[in-house]
PDB file of N, CA and C in Angstrom:
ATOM      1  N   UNK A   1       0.847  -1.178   0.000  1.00  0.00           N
ATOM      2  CA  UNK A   1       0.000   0.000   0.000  1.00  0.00           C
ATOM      3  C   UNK A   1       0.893   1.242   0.000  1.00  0.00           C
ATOM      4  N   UNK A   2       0.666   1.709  -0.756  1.00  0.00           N
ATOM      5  CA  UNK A   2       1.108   3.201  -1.256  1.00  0.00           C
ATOM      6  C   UNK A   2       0.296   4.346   0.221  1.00  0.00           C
ATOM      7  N   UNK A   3       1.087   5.350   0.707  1.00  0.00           N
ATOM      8  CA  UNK A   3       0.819   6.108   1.654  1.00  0.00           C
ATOM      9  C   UNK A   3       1.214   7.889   1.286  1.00  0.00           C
ATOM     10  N   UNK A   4       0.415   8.725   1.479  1.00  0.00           N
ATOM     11  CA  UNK A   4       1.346  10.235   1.150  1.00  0.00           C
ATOM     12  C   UNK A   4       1.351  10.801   2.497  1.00  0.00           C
ATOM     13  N   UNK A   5       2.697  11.152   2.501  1.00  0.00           N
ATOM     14  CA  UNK A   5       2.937  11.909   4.042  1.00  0.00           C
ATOM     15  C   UNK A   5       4.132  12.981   3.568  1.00  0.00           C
ATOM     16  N   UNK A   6       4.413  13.902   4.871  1.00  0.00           N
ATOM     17  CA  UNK A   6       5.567  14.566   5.075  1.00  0.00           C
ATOM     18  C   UNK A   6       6.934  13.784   4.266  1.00  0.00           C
ATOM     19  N   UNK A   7       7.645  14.716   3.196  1.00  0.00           N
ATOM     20  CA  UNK A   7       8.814  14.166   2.799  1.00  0.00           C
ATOM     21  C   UNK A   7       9.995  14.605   3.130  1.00  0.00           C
ATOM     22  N   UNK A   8      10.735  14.201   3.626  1.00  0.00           N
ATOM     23  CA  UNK A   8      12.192  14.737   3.848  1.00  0.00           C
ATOM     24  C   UNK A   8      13.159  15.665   2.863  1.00  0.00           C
ATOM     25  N   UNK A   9      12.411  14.899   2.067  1.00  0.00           N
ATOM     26  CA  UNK A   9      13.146  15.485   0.641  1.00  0.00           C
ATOM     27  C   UNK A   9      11.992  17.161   0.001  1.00  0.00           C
ATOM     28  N   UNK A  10      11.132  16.980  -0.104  1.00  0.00           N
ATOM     29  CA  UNK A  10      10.001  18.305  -0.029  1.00  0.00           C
ATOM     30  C   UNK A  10       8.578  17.984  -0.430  1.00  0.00           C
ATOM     31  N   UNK A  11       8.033  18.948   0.414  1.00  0.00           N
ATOM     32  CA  UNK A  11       6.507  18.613   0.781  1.00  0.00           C
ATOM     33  C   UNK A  11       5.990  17.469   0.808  1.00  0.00           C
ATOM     34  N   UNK A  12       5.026  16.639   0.169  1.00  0.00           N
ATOM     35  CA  UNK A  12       4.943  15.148   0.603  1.00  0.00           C
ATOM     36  C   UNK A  12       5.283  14.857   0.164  1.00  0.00           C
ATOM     37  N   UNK A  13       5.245  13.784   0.248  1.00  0.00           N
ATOM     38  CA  UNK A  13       5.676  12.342  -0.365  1.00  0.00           C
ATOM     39  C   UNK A  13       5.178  11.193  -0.461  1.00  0.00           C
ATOM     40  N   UNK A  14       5.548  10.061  -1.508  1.00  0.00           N
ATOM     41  CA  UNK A  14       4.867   8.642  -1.492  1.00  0.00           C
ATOM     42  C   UNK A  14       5.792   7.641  -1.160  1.00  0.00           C
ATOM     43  N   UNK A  15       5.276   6.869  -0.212  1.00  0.00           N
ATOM     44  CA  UNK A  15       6.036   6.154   0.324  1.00  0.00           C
ATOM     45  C   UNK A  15       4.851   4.973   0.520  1.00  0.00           C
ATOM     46  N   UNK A  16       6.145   3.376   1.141  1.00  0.00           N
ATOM     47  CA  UNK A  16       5.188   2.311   0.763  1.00  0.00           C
ATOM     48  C   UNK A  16       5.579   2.044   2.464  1.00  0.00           C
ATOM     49  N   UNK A  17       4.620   0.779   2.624  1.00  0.00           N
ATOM     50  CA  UNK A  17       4.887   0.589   3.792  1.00  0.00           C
ATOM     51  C   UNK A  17       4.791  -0.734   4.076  1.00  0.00           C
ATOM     52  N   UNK A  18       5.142  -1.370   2.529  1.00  0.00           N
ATOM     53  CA  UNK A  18       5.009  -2.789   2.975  1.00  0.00           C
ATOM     54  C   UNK A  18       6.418  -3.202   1.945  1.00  0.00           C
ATOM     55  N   UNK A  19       6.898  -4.067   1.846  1.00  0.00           N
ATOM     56  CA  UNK A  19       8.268  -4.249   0.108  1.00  0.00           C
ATOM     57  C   UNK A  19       7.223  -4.162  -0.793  1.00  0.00           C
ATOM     58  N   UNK A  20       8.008  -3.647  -1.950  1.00  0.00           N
ATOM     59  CA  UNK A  20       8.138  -3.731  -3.673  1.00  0.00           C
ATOM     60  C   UNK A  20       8.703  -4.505  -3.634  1.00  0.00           C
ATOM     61  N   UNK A  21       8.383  -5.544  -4.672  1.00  0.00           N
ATOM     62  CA  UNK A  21       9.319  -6.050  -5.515  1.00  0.00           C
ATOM     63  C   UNK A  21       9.564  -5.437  -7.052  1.00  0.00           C
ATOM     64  N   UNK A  22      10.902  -5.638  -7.266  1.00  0.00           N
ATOM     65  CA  UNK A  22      11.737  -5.302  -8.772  1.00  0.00           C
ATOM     66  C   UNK A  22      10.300  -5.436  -9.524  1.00  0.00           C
ATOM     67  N   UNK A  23      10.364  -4.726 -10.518  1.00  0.00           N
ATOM     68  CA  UNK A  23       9.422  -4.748 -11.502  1.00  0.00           C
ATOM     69  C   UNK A  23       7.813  -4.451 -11.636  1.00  0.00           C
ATOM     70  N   UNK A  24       7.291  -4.435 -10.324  1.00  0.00           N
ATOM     71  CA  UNK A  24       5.759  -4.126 -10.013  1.00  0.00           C
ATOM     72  C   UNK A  24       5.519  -2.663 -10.077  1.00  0.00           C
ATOM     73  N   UNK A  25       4.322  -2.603 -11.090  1.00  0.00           N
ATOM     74  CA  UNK A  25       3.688  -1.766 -11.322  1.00  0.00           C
ATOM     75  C   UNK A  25       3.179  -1.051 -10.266  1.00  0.00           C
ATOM     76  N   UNK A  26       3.559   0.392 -10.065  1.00  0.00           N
ATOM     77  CA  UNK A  26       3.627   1.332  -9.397  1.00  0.00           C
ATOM     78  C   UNK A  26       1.805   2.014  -8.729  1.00  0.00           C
ATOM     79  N   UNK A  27       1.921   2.331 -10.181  1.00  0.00           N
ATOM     80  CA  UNK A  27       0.899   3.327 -10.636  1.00  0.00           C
ATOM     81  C   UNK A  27       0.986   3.606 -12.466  1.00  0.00           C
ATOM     82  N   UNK A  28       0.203   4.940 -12.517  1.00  0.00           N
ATOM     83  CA  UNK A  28      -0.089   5.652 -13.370  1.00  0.00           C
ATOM     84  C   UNK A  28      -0.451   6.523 -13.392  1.00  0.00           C
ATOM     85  N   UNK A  29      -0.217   7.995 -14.625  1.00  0.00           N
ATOM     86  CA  UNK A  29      -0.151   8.922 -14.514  1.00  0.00           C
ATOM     87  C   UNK A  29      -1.335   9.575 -16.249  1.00  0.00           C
ATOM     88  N   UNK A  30      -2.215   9.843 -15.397  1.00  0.00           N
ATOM     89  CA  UNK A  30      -3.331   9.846 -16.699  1.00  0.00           C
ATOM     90  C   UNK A  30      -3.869  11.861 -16.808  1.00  0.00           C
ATOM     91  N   UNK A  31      -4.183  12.196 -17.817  1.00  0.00           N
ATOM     92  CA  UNK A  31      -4.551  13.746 -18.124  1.00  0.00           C
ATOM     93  C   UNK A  31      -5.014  13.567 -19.463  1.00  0.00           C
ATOM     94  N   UNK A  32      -4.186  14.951 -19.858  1.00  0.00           N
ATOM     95  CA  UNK A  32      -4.642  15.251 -21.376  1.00  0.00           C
ATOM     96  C   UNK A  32      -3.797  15.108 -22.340  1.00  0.00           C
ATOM     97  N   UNK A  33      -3.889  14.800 -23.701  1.00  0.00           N
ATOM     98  CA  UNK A  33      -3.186  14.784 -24.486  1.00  0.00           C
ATOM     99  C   UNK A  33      -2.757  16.661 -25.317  1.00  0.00           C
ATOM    100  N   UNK A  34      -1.515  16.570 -25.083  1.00  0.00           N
ATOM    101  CA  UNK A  34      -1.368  18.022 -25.746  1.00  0.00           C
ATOM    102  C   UNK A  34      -0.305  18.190 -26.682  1.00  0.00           C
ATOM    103  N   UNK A  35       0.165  19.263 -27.524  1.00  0.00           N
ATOM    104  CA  UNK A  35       1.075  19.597 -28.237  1.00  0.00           C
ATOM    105  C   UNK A  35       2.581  19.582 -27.182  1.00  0.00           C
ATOM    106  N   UNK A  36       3.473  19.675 -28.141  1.00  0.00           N
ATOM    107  CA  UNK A  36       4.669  19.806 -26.920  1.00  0.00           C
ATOM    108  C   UNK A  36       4.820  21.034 -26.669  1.00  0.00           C
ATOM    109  N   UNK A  37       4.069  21.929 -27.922  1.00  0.00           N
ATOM    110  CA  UNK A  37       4.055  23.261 -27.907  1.00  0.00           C
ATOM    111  C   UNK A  37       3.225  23.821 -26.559  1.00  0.00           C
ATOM    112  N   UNK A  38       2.108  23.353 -26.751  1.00  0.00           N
ATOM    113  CA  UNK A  38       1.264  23.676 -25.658  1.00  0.00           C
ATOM    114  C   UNK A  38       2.262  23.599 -24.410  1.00  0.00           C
ATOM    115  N   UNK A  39       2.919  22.071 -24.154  1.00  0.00           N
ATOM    116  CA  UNK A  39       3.150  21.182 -22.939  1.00  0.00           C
ATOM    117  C   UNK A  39       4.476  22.230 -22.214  1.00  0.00           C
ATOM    118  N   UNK A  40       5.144  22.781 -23.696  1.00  0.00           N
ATOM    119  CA  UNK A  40       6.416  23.611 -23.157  1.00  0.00           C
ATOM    120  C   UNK A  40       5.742  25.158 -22.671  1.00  0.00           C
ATOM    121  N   UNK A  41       4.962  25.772 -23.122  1.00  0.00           N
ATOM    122  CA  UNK A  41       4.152  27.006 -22.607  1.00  0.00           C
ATOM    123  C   UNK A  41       3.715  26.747 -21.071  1.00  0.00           C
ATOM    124  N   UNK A  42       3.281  25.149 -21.037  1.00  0.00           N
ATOM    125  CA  UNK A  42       2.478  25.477 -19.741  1.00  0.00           C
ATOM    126  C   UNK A  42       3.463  25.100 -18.508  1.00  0.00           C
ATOM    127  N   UNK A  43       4.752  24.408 -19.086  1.00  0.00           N
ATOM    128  CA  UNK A  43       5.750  24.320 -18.208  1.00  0.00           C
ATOM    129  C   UNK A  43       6.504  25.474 -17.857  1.00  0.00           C
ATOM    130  N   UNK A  44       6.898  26.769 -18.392  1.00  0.00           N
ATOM    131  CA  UNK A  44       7.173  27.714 -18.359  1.00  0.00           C
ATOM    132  C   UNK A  44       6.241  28.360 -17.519  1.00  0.00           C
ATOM    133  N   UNK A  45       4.592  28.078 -17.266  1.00  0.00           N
ATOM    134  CA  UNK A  45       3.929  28.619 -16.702  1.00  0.00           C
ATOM    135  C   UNK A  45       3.872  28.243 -14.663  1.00  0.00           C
ATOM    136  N   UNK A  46       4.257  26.837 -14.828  1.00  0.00           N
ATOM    137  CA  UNK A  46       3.954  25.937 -13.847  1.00  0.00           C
ATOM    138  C   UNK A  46       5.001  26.125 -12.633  1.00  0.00           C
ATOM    139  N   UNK A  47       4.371  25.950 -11.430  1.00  0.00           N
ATOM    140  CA  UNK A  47       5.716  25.229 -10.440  1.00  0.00           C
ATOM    141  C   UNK A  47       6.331  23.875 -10.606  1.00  0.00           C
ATOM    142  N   UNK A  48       5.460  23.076 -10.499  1.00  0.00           N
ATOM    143  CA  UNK A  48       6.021  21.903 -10.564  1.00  0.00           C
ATOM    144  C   UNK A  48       5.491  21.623 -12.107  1.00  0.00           C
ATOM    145  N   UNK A  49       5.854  20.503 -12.578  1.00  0.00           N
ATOM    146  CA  UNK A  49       6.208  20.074 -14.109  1.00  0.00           C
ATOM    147  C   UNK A  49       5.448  18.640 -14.077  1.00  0.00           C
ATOM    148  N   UNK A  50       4.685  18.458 -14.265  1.00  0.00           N
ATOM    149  CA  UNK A  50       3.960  16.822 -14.909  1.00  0.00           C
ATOM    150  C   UNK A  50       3.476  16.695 -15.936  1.00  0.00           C
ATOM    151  N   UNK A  51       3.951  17.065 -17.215  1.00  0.00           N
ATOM    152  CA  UNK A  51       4.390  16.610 -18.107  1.00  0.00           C
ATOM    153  C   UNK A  51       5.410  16.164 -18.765  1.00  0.00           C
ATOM    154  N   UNK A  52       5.216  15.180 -19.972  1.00  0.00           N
ATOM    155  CA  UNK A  52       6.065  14.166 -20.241  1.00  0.00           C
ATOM    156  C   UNK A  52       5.667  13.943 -21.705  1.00  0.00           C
ATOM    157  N   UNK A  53       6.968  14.763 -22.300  1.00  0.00           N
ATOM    158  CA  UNK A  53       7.187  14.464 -23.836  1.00  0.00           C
ATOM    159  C   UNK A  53       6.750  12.958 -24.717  1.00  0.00           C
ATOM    160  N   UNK A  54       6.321  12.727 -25.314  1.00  0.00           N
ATOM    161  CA  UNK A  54       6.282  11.960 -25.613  1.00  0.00           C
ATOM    162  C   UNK A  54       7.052  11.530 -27.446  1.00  0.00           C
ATOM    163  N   UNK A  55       7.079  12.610 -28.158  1.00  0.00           N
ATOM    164  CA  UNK A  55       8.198  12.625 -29.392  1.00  0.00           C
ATOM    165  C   UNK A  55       8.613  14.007 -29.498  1.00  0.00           C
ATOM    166  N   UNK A  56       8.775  14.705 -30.560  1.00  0.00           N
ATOM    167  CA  UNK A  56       9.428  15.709 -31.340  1.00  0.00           C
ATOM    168  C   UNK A  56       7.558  16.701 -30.993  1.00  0.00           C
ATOM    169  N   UNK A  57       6.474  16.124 -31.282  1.00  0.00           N
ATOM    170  CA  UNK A  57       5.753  17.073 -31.445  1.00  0.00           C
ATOM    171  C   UNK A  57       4.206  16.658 -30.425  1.00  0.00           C
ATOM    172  N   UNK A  58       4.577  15.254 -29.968  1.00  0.00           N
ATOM    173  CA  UNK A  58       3.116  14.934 -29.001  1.00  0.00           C
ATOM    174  C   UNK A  58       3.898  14.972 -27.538  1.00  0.00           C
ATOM    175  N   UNK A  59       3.263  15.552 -26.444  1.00  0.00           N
ATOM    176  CA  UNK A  59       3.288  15.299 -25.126  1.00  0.00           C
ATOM    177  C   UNK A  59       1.862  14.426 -24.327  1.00  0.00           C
ATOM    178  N   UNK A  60       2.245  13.911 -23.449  1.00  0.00           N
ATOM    179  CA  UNK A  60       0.781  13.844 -22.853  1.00  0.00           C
ATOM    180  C   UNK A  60       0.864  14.704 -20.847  1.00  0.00           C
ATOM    181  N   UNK A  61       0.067  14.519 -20.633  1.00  0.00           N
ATOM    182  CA  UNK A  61      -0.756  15.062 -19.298  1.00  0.00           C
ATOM    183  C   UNK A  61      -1.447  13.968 -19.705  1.00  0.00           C
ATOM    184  N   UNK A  62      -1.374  12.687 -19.816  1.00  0.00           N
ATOM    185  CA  UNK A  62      -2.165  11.555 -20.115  1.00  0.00           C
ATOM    186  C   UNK A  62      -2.171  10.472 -19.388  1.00  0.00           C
ATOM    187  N   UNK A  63      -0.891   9.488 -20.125  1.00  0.00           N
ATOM    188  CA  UNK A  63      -0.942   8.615 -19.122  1.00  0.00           C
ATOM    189  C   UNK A  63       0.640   7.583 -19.407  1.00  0.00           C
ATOM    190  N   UNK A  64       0.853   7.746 -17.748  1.00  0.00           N
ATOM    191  CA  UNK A  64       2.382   7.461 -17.727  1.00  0.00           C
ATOM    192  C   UNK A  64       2.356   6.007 -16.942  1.00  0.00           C
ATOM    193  N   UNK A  65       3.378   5.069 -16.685  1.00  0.00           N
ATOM    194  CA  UNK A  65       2.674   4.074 -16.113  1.00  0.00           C
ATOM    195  C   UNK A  65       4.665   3.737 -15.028  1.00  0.00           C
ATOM    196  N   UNK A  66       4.260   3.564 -13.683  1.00  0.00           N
ATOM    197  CA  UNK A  66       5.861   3.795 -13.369  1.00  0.00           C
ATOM    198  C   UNK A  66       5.830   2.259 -12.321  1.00  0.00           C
ATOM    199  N   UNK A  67       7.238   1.727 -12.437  1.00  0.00           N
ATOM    200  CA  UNK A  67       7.411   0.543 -11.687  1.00  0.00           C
ATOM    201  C   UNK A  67       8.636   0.483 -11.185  1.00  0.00           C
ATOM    202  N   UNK A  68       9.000  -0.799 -10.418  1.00  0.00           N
ATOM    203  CA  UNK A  68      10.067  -0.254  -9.820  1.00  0.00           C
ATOM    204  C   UNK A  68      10.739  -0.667 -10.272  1.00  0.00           C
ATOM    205  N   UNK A  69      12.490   0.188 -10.207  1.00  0.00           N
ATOM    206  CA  UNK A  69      13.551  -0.405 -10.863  1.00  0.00           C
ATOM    207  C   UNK A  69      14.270  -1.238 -10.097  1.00  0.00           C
ATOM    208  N   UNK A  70      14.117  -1.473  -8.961  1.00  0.00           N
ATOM    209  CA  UNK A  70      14.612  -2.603  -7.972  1.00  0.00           C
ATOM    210  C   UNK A  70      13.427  -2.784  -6.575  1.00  0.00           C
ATOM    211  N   UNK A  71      14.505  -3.293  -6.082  1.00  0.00           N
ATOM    212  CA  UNK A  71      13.326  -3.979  -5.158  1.00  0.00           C
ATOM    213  C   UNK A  71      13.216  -2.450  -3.525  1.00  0.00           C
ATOM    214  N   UNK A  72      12.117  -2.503  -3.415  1.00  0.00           N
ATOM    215  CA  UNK A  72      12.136  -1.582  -2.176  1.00  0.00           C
ATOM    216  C   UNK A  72      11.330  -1.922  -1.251  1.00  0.00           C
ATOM    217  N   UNK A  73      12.023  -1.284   0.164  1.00  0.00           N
ATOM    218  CA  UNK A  73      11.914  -1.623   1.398  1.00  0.00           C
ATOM    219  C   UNK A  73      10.846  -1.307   2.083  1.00  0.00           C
ATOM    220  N   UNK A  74       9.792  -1.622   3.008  1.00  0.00           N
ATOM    221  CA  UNK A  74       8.760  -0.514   3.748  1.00  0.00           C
ATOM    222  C   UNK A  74       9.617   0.579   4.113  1.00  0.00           C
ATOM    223  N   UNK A  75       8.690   1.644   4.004  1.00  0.00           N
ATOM    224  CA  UNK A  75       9.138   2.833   4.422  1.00  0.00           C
ATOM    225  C   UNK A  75       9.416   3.329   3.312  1.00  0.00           C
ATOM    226  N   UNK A  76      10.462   3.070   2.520  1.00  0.00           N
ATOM    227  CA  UNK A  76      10.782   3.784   1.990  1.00  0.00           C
ATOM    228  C   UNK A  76      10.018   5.282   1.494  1.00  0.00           C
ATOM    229  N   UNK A  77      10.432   6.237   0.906  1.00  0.00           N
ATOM    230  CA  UNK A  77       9.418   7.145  -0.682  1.00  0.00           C
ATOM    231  C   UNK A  77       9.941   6.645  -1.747  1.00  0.00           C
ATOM    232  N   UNK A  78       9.086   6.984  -2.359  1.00  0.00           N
ATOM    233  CA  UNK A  78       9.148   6.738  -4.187  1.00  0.00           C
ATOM    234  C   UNK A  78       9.626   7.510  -4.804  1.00  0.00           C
ATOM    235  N   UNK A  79      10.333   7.727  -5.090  1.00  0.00           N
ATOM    236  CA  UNK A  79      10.979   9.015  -6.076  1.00  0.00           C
ATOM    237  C   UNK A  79      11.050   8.045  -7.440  1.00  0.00           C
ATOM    238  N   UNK A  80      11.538   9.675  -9.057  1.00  0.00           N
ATOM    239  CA  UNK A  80      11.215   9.081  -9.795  1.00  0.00           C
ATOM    240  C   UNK A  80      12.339   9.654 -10.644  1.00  0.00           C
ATOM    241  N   UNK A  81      12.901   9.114 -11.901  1.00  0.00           N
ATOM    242  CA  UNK A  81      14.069   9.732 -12.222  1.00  0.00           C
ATOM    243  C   UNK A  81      13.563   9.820 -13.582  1.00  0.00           C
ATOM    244  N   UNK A  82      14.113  10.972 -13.746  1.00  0.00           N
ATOM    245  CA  UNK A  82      13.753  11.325 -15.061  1.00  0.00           C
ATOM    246  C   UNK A  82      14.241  11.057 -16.319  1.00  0.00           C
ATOM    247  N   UNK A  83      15.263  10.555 -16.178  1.00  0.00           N
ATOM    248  CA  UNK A  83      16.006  10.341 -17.378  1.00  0.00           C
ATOM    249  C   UNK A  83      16.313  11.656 -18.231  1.00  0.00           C
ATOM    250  N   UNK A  84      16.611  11.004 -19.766  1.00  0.00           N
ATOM    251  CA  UNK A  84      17.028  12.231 -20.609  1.00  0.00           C
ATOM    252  C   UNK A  84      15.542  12.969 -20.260  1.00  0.00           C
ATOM    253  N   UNK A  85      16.027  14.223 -20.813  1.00  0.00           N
ATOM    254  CA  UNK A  85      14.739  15.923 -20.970  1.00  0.00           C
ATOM    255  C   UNK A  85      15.528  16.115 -22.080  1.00  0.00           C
ATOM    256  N   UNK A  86      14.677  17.178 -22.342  1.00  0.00           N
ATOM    257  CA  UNK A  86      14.947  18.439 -23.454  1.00  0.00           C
ATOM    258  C   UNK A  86      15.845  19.658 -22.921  1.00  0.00           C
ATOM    259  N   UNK A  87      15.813  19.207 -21.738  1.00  0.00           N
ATOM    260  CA  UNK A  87      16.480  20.136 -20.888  1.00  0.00           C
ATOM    261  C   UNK A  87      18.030  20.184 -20.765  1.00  0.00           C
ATOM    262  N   UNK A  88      18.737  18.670 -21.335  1.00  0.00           N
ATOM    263  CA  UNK A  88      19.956  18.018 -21.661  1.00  0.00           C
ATOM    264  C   UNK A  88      20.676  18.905 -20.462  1.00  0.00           C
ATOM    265  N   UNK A  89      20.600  18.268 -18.966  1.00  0.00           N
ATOM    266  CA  UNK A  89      21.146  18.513 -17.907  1.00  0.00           C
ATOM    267  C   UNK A  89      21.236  19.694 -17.340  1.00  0.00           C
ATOM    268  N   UNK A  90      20.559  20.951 -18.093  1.00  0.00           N
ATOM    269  CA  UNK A  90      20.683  22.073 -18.222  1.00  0.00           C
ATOM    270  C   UNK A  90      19.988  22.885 -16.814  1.00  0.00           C
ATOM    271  N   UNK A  91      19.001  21.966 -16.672  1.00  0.00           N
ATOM    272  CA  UNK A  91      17.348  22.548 -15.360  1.00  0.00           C
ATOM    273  C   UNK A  91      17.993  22.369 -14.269  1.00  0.00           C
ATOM    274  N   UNK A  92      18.271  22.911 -13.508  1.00  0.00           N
ATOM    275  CA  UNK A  92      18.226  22.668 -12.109  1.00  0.00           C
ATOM    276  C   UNK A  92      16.707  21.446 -11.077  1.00  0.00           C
ATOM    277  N   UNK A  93      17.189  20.306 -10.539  1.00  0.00           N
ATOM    278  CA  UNK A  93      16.378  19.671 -10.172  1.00  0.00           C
ATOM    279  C   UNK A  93      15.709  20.539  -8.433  1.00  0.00           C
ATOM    280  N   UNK A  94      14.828  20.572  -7.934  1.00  0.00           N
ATOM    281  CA  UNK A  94      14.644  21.111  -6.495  1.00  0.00           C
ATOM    282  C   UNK A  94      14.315  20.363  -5.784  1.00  0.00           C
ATOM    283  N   UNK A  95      14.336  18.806  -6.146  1.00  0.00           N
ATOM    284  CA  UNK A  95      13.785  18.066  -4.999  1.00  0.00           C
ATOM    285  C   UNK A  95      15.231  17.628  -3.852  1.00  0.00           C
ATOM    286  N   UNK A  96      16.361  18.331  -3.557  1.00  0.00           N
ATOM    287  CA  UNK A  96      16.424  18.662  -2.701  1.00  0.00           C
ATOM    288  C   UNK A  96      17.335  16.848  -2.047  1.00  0.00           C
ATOM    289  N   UNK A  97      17.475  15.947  -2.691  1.00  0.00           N
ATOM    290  CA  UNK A  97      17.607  14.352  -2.424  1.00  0.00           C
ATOM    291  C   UNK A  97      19.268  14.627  -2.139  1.00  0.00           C
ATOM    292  N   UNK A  98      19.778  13.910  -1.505  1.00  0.00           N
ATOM    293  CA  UNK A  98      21.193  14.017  -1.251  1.00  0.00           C
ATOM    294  C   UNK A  98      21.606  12.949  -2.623  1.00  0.00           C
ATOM    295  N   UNK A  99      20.605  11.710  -2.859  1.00  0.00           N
ATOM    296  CA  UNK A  99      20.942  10.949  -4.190  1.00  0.00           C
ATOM    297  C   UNK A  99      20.438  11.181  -5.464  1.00  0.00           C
ATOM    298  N   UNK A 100      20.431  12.504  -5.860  1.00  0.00           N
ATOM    299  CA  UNK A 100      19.367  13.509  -6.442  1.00  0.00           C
ATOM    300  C   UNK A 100      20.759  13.802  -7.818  1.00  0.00           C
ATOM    301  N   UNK A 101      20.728  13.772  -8.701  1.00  0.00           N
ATOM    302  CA  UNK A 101      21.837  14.159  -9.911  1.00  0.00           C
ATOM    303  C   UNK A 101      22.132  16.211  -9.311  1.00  0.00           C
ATOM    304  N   UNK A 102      20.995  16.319  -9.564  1.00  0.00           N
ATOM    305  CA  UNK A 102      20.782  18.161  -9.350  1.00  0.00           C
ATOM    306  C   UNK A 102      20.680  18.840 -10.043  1.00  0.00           C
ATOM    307  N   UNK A 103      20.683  18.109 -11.643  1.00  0.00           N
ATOM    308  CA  UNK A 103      19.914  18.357 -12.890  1.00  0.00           C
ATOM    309  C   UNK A 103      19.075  17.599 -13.791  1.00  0.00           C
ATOM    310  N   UNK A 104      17.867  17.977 -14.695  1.00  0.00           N
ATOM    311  CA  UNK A 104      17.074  17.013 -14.930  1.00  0.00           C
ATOM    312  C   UNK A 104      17.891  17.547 -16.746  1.00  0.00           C
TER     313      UNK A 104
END
């Protein structure tokens, strides 16, 4: 069971409170389908960022689907890594993680 509380790292957080195992489906992340044009306007507009490119010209606010990349412990939070951006290391990250890169 998935839990949101106080995060160490900033404002809440998701954390489990029982093990993951490697590979189990997390969740998902569902909205709207938009331009990247749109998706980059409204990120410029936004605090936080939940969108997620999807090529050269589609983004969605749709639907993302996240699992784990190894196995995790109760307690733990969930954090999520972003991999490559458009941002090519350039963004400053704010979540603040001591195991955090510190750019997205």
């Amino acid at each position: 069971m998935l839990v949101a509380k106080k995060s160490p790292i900033q404002g809440k957080g998701l954390f489990t409170d029982s093990p993951i195992l490697i590979r189990t489906k997390l969740g998902e992340f569902s909205g709207e389908r938009i331009s990247v044009r749109e998706a980059r306007k409204r990120a410029r507009r936004a605090k936080r960022i939940v969108i997620v490119e999807l090529s050269a010209t589609r983004a969605i606010d749709e639907r993302v689907e996240f699992y784990a990349k190894r196995n995790i412990a109760a307690g733990e939070e969930l954090t999520c890594d972003y991999g490559d951006s458009h941002h090519e290391g350039k963004l400053a990250c704010g979540c603040e993680s001591g195991k955090c890169r510190k750019f997205l």
